[in-house]
Protein backbone atom coordinates (compact mmCIF):
# COMPACT_ATOMS: atom_id res chain seq x y z
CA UNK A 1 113.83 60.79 23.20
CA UNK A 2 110.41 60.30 21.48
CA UNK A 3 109.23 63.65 22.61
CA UNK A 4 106.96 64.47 18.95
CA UNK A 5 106.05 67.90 19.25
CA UNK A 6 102.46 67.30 17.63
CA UNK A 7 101.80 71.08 17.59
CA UNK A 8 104.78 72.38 15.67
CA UNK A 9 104.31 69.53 13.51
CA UNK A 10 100.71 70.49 12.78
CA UNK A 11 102.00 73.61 12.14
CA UNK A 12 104.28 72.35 9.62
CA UNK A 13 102.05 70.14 7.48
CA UNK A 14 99.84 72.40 7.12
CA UNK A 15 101.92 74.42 5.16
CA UNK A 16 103.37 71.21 3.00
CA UNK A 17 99.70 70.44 2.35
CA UNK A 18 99.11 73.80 0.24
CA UNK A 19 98.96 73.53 -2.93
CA UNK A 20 101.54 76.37 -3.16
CA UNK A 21 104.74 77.29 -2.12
CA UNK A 22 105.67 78.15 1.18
CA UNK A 23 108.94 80.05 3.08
CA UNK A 24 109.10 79.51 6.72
CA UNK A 25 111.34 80.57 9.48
CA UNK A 26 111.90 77.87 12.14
CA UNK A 27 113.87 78.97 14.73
CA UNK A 28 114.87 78.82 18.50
CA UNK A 29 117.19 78.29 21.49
CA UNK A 30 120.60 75.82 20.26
CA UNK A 31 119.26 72.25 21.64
CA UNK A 32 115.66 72.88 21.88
CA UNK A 33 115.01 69.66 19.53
CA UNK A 34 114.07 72.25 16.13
CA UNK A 35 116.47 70.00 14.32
CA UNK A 36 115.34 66.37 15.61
CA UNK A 37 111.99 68.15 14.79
CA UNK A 38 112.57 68.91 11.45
CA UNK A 39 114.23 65.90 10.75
CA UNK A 40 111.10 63.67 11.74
CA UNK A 41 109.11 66.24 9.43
CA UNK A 42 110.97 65.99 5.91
CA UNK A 43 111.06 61.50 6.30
CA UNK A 44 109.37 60.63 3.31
CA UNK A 45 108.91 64.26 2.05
CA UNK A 46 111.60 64.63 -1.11
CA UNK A 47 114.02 66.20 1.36
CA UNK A 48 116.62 68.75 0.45
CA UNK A 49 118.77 69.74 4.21
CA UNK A 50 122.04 71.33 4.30
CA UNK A 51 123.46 72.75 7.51
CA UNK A 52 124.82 76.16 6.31
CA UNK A 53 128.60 76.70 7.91
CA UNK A 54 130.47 79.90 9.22
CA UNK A 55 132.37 80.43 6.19
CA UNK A 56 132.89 82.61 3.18
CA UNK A 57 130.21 82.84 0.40
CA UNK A 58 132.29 80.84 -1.72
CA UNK A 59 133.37 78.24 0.51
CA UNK A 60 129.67 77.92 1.42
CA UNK A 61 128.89 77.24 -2.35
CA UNK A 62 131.62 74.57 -2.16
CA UNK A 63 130.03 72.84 0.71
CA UNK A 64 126.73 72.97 -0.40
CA UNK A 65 127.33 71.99 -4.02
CA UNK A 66 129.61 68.81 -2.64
CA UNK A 67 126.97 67.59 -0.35
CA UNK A 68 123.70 67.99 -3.10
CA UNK A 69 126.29 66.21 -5.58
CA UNK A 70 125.89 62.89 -3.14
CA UNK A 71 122.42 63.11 -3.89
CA UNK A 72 122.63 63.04 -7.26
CA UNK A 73 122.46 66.71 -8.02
CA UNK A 74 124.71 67.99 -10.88
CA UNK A 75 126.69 71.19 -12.04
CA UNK A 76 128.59 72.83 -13.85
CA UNK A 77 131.31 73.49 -11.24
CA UNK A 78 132.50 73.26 -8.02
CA UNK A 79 131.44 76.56 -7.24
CA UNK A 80 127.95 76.71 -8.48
CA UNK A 81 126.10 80.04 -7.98
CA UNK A 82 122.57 80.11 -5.69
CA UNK A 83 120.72 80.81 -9.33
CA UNK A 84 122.36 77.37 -9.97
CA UNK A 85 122.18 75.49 -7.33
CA UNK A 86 117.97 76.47 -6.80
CA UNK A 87 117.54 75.96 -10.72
CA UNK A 88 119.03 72.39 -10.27
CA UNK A 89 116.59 71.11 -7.48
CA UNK A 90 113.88 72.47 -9.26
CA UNK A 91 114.79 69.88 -12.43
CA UNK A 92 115.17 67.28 -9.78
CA UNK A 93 111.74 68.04 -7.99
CA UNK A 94 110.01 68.88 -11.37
CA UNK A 95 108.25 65.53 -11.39
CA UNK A 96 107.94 64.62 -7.69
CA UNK A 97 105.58 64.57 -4.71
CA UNK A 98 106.03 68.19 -3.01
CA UNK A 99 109.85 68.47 -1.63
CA UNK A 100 110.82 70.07 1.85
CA UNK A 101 113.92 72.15 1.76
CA UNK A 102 115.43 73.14 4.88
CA UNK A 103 118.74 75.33 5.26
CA UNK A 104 119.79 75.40 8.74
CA UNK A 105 121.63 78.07 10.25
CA UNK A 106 120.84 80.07 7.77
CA UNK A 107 122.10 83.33 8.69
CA UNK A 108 125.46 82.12 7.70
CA UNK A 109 123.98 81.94 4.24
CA UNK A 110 122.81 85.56 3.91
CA UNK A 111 125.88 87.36 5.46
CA UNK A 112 127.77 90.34 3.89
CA UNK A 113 125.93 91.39 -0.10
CA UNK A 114 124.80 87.24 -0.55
CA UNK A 115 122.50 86.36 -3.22
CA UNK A 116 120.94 83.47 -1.51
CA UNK A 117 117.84 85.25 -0.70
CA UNK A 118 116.96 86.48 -4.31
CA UNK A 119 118.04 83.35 -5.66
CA UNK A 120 115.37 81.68 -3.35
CA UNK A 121 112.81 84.56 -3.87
CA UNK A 122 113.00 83.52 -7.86
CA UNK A 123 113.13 79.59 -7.31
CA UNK A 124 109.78 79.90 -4.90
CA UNK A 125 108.18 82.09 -7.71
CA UNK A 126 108.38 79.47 -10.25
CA UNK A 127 108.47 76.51 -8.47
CA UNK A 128 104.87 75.62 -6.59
CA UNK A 129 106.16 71.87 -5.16
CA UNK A 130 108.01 73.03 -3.08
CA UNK A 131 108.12 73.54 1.16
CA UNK A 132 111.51 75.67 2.15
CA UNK A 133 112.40 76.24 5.64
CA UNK A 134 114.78 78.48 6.93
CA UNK A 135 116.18 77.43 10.68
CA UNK A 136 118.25 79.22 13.04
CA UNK A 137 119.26 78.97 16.75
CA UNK A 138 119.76 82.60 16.74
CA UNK A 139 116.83 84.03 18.58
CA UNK A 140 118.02 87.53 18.36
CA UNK A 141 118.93 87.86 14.83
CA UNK A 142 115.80 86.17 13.90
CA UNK A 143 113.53 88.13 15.71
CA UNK A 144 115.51 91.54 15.62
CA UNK A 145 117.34 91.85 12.54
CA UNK A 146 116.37 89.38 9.98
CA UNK A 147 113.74 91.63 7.92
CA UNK A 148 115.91 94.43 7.88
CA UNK A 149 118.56 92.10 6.61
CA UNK A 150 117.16 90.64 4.09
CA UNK A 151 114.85 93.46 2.76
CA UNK A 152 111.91 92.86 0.60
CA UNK A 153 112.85 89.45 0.60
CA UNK A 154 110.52 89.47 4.12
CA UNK A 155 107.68 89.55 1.68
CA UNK A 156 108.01 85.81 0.54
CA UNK A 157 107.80 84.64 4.37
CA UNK A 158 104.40 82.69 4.62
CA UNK A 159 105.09 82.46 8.89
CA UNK A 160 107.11 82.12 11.75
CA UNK A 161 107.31 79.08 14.08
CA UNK A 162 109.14 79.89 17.09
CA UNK A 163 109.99 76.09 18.81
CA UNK A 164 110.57 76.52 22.46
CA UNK A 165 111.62 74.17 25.80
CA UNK A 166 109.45 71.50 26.97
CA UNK A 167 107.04 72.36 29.33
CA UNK A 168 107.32 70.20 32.94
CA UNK A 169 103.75 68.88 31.88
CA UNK A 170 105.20 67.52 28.18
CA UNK A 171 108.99 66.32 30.15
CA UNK A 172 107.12 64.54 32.69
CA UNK A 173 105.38 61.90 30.19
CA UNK A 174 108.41 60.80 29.08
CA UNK A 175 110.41 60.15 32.10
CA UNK A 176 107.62 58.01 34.28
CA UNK A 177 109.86 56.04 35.78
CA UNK A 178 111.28 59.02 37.64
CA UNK A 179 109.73 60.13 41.09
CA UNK A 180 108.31 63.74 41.49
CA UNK A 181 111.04 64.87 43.51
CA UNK A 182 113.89 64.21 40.54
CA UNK A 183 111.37 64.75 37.76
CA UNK A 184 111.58 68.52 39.63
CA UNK A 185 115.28 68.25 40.51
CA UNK A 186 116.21 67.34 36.89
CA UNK A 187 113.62 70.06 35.21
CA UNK A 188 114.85 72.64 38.05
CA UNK A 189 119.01 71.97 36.44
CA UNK A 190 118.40 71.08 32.75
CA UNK A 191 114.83 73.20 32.15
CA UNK A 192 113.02 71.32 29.18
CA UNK A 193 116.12 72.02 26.35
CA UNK A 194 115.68 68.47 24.45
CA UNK A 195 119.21 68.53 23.81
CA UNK A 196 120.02 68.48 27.54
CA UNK A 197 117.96 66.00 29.26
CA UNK A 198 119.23 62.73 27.90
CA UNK A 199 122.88 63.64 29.12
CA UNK A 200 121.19 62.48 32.42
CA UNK A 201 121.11 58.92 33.58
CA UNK A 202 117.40 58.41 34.20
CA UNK A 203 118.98 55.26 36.78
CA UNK A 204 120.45 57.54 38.72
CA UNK A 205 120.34 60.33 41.66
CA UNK A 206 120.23 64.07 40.85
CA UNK A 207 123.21 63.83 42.72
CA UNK A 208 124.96 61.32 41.04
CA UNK A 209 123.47 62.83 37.86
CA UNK A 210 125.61 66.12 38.35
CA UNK A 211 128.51 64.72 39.72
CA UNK A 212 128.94 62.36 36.44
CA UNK A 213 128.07 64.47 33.66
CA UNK A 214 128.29 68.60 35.06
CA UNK A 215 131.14 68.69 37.39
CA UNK A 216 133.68 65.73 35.64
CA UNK A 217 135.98 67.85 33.47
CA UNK A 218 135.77 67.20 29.84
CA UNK A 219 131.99 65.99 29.84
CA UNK A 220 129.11 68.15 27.41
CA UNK A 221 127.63 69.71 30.07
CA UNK A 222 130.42 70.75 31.79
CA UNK A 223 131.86 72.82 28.39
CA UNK A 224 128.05 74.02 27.58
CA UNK A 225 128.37 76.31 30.90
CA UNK A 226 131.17 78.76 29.04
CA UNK A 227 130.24 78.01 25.31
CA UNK A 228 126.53 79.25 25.60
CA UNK A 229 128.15 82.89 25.81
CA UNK A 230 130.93 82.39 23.97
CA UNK A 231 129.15 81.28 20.58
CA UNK A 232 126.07 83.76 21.20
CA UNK A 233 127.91 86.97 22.49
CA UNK A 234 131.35 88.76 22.18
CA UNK A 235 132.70 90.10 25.37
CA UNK A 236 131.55 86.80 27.54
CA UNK A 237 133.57 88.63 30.35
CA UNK A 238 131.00 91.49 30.91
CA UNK A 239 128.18 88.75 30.31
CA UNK A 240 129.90 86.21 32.99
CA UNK A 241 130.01 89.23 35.09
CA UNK A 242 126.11 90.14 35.01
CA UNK A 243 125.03 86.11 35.52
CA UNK A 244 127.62 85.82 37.97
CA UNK A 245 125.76 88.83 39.95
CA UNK A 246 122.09 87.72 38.90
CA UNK A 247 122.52 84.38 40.15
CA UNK A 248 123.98 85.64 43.70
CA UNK A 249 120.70 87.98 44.01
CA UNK A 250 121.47 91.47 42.91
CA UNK A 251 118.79 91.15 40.94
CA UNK A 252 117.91 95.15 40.68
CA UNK A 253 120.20 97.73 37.91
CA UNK A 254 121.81 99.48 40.72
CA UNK A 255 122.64 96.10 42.54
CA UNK A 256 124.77 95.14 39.45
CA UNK A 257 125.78 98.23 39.10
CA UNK A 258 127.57 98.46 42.79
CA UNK A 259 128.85 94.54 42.40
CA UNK A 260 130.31 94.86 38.55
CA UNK A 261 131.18 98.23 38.34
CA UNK A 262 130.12 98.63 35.13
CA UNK A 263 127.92 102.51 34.00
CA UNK A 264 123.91 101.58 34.08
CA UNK A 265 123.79 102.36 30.92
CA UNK A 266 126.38 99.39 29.36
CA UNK A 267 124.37 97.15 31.64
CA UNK A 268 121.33 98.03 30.41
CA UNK A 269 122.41 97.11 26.69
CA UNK A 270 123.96 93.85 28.01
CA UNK A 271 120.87 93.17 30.05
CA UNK A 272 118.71 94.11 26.28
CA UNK A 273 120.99 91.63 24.71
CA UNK A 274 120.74 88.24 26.96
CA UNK A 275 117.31 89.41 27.19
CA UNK A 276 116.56 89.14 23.19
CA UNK A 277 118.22 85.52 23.47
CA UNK A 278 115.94 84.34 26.07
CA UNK A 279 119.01 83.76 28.98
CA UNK A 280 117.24 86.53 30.81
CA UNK A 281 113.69 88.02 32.03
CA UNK A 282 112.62 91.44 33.33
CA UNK A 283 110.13 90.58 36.41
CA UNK A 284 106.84 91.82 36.06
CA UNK A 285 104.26 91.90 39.36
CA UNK A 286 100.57 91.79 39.04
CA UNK A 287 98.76 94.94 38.84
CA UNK A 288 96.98 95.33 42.66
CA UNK A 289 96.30 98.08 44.68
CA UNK A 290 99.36 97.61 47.08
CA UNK A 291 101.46 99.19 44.40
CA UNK A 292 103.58 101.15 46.93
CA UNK A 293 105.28 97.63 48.42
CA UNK A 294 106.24 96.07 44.81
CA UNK A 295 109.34 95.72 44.12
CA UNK A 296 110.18 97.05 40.33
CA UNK A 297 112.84 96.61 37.91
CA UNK A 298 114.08 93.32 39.01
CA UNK A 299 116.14 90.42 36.71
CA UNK A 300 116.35 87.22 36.73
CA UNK A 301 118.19 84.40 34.61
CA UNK A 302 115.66 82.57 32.75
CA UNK A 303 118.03 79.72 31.14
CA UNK A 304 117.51 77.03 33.67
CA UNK A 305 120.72 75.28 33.04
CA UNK A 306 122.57 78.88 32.93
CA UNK A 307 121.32 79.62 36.01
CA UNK A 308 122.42 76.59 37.46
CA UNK A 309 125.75 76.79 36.55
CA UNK A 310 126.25 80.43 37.16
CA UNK A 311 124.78 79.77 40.87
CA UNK A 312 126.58 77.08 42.27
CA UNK A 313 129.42 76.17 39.46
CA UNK A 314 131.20 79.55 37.97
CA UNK A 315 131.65 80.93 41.53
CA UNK A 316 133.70 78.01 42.80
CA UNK A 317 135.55 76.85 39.54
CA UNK A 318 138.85 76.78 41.69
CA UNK A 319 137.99 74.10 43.97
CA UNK A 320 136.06 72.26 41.13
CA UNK A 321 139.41 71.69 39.91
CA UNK A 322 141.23 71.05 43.05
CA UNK A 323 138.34 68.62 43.94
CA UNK A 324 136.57 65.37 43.57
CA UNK A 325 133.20 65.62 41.88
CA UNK A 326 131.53 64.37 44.93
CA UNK A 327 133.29 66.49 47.21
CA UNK A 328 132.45 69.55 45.32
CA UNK A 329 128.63 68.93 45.53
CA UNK A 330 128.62 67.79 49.23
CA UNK A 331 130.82 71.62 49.85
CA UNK A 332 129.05 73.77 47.48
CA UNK A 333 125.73 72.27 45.97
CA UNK A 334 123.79 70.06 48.68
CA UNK A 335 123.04 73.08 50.74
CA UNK A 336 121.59 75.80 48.64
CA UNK A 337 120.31 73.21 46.22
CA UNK A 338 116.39 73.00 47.71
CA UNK A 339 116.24 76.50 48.23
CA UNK A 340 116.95 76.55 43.92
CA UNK A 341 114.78 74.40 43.34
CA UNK A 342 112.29 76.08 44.97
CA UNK A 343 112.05 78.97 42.08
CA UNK A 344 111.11 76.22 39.57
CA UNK A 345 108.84 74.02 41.61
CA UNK A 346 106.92 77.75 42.10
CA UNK A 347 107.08 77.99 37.79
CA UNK A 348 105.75 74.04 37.88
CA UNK A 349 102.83 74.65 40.67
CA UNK A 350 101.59 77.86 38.25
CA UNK A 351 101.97 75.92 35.52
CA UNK A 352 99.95 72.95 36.94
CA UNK A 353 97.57 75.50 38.06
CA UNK A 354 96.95 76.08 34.52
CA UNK A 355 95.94 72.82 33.50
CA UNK A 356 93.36 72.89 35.94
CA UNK A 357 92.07 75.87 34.51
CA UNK A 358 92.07 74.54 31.25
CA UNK A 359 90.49 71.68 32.70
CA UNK A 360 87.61 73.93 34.54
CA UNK A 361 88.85 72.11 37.86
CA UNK A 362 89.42 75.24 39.94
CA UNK A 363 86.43 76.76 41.79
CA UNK A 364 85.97 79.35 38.93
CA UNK A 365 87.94 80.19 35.39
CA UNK A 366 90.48 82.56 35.55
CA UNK A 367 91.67 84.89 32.66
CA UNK A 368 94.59 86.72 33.93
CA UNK A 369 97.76 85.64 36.37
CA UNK A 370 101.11 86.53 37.25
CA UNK A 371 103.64 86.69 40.02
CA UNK A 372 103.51 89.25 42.70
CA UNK A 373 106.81 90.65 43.94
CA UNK A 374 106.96 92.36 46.94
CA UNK A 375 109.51 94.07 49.10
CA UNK A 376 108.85 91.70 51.97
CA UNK A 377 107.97 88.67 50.53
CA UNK A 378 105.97 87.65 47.25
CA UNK A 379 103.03 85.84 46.13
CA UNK A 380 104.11 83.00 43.63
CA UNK A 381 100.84 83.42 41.33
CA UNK A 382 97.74 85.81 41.09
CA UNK A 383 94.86 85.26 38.98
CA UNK A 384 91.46 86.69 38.53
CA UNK A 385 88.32 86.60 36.13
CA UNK A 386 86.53 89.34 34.98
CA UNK A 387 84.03 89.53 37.32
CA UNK A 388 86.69 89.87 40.15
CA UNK A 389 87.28 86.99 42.06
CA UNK A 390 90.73 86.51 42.95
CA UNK A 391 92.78 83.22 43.25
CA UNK A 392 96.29 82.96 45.16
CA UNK A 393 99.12 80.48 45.35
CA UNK A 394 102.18 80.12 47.52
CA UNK A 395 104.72 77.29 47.15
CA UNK A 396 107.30 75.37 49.71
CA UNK A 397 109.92 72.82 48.44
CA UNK A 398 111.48 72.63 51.61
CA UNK A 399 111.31 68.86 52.72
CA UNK A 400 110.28 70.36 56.47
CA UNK A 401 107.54 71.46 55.01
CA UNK A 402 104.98 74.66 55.16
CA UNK A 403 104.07 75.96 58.79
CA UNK A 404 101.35 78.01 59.66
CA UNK A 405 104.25 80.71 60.62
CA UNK A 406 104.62 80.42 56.89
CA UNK A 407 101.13 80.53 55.99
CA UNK A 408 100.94 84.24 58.23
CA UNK A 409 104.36 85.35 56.36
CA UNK A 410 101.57 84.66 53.42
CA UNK A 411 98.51 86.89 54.74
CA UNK A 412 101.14 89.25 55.11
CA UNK A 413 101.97 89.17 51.83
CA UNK A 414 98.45 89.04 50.56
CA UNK A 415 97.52 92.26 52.83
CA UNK A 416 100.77 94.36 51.35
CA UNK A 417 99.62 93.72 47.68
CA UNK A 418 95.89 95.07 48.93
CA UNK A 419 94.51 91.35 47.92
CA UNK A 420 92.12 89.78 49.82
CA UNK A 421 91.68 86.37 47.63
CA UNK A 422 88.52 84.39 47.14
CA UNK A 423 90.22 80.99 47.50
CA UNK A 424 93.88 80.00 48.50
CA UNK A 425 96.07 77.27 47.17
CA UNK A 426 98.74 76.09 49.06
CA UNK A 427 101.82 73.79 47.65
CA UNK A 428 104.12 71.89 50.22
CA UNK A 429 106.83 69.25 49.16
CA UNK A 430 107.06 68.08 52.67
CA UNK A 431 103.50 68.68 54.17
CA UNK A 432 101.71 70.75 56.51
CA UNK A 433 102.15 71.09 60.22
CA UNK A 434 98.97 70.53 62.46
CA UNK A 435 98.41 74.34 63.53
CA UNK A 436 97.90 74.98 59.11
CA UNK A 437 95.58 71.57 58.51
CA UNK A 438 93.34 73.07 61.35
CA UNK A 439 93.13 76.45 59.73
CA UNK A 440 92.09 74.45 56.87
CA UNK A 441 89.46 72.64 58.02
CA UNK A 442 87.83 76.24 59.44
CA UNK A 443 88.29 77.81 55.97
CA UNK A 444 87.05 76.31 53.22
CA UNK A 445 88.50 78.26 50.94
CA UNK A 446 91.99 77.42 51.83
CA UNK A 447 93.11 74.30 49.77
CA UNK A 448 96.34 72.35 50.88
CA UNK A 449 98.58 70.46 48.06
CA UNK A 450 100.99 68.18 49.31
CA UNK A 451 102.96 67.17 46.39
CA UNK A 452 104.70 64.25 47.98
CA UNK A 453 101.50 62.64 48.81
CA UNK A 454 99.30 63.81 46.26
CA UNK A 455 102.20 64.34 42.84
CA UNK A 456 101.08 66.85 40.29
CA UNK A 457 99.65 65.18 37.59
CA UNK A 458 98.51 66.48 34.52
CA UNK A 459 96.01 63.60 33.20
């Protein structure tokens, strides 16, 4: 897709350019582009890569011995040791530029009693050429349970680079042919998972997009909406269960506890554990003085694509079969489809709103934002300085645009959360009615965005 991730990659060569050796852990969500990544990084480097397998230590040996034999590595047997297998690359590297080794997966490597870790605790203590890197798609494990794991092992570890989705800003460069309104459609299904986004036709409707490659039986996108549980978590049924109930609204522990029936306390775990892999987020509001009207302890799937799928698809998987593609969007998609996309052209707005901070192209610089969430309606971003001046933003997909009904739902808002903000940024996909551009033009604080006229651009 050409999308070079020139920070990570920075990141990278700085290590290779030591003039020592170096362990690091590369790691992130399954299709986030780590691997393309890392495979642009070790061209021309005196690459070592094998992509460890869910097997038994000695069928792992196998494996890995086989494939470094078609490289012209040799030994003894065809089950090698680790002792042997790091003592042979370090012949072959002896008299070389600096090599990168990268195991991938690499928890499958140091399962059960393995001696793969002091095997490559020993080879980075005598070898100095070398660059290893350790990848996994395993957030949790890495993040979790890895030291403890692998013990004092942790020690050799020279950093961590966590690789994570594309932003909008980054997807948006590489897909200019697209209008705003499917750049945001696409980003609002697929989220910025590099693995994802050229399953869609960039030729085609969001429409025609989901029709061809979500809802057709058979097609990668269509199996990725039960394998992302299946191959992370065991018990996928109490995990369908909690999406299922996220994505429908019942957003709050007692809500999912009425709807799945489950005790608080198992849902609390299961909420822990799609929360350490990144497939869910615990809501946090802005700190104001209307502390009495937020609403606290809410979830929310954070997995665009999961989300997705567990809002409009899992629900109505029996008439997905009984139906036509197209028929199944136009009954069960079309309608609630805007209103979805209106959570992620919110995220994009806040995240365009902090380029033009970065940019110093907001009335002042702000050091702290977040969401407010309120019992009767929310503020889509909060930020202040340190001197106190307060900035606020509310966002509309809906093609009918924002009203000025909609701009005193807003004020509402603002007055519940005890905010009364400096300046006022307002986001529309389909414009402003009359009534709101007046109100405008009286306060000059109050700045209009309509995307459709005026497209978020981040140059």
């Amino acid at each position: 897709m050409g999308m070079e991730r020139q920070s990570e990659l920075e990141y990278l060569t700085g290590f290779y350019e030591k003039n020592q050796p170096g362990l690091l852990v590369v790691y992130g969500q399954k299709g986030i582009g780590k691997t393309t990544m890392l495979k642009g990084f070790m061209k021309d480097k005196n690459p070592v890569y094998y992509l460890a397998r869910e097997a038994s230590e000695r069928e792992q040996l196998f494996q890995m011995a086989r494939e470094l034999s078609r490289a012209g590595y040799e030994f003894s047997s065809e089950f090698p040791d680790y002792r042997e297998v790091f003592g042979e690359i370090a012949q072959k590297i002896k008299d070389r530029k600096k090599a990168v080794l990268v195991f991938d997966e690499f928890q499958y490597l140091i399962k059960g009693q393995s001696a793969f870790m002091e095997a490559l605790v020993g080879f980075l203590q005598e070898e100095a050429n070398a660059l290893v890197i350790l990848a996994s798609s395993f957030i949790g494990f890495i993040e979790n349970s890895m030291v403890k794991k692998i013990g004092r092992a942790a020690y050799s570890i020279s950093g961590f680079l966590k690789v994570k989705e594309l932003t909008f800003r980054e997807i948006s460069r590489y897909y200019k042919a697209y209008t705003l309104e499917q750049l945001i459609e696409t980003y609002s299904i697929l989220g910025g998972i590099t693995g994802y986004l050229p399953r869609f036709d960039k030729t085609r409707s969001t429409r025609e997009n989901v029709c061809e490659f979500i809802l057709k039986e058979g097609t990668f996108l269509n199996l990725e909406g039960t394998r992302l549980l299946e191959e992370e978590l065991r018990e996928p049924a109490v995990y369908h269960s909690i999406l299922a109930a996220l994505a429908s609204g019942k957003r709050k522990l007692n809500d999912l506890y009425k709807h799945t029936g489950f005790s608080r306390a198992k849902i609390s775990v299961y909420l822990k554990n799609l929360m350490e892999l990144e497939f869910v987020e615990k809501v946090y509001s802005y700190d104001t003085k209307g502390r009495e009207h937020v609403q606290k302890g809410l979830y929310q799937i954070s997995y665009p694509y999961m989300n997705f799928w567990f809002r409009f698809i899992f629900p109505n998987l029996s008439s997905l079969f009984l139906m036509r593609p197209e028929e199944f969007y136009e009954a069960y998609i079309a309608k609630g489809f805007k209103e979805y996309c209106g959570f992620y052209f919110s995220k994009i707005c806040r995240e365009y709103m902090e380029y033009l901070n970065e940019e110093r192209k907001l009335p002042f610089h702000y050091e702290k934002s977040g969401i407010w969430a309120g019992k009767d309606g929310s503020i889509d971003m909060l930020a202040s300085n340190g001197q106190g001046k307060v900035l606020a933003v509310f966002t509309k997909y809906d093609k009918g645009g924002m009203t000025y009904e909609d701009y005193q739902r807003y004020m509402y808002s603002l007055n519940q959360a005890g905010i009364a903000p400096d300046d006022c940024y307002l986001f529309a996909m389909g414009g402003f009615d009359e009534r709101l551009r007046l109100e405008a033009k009286v306060k000059l604080h109050l700045y209009l965005k309509n995307v459709k006229e005026e497209p978020i651009r981040f140059s």
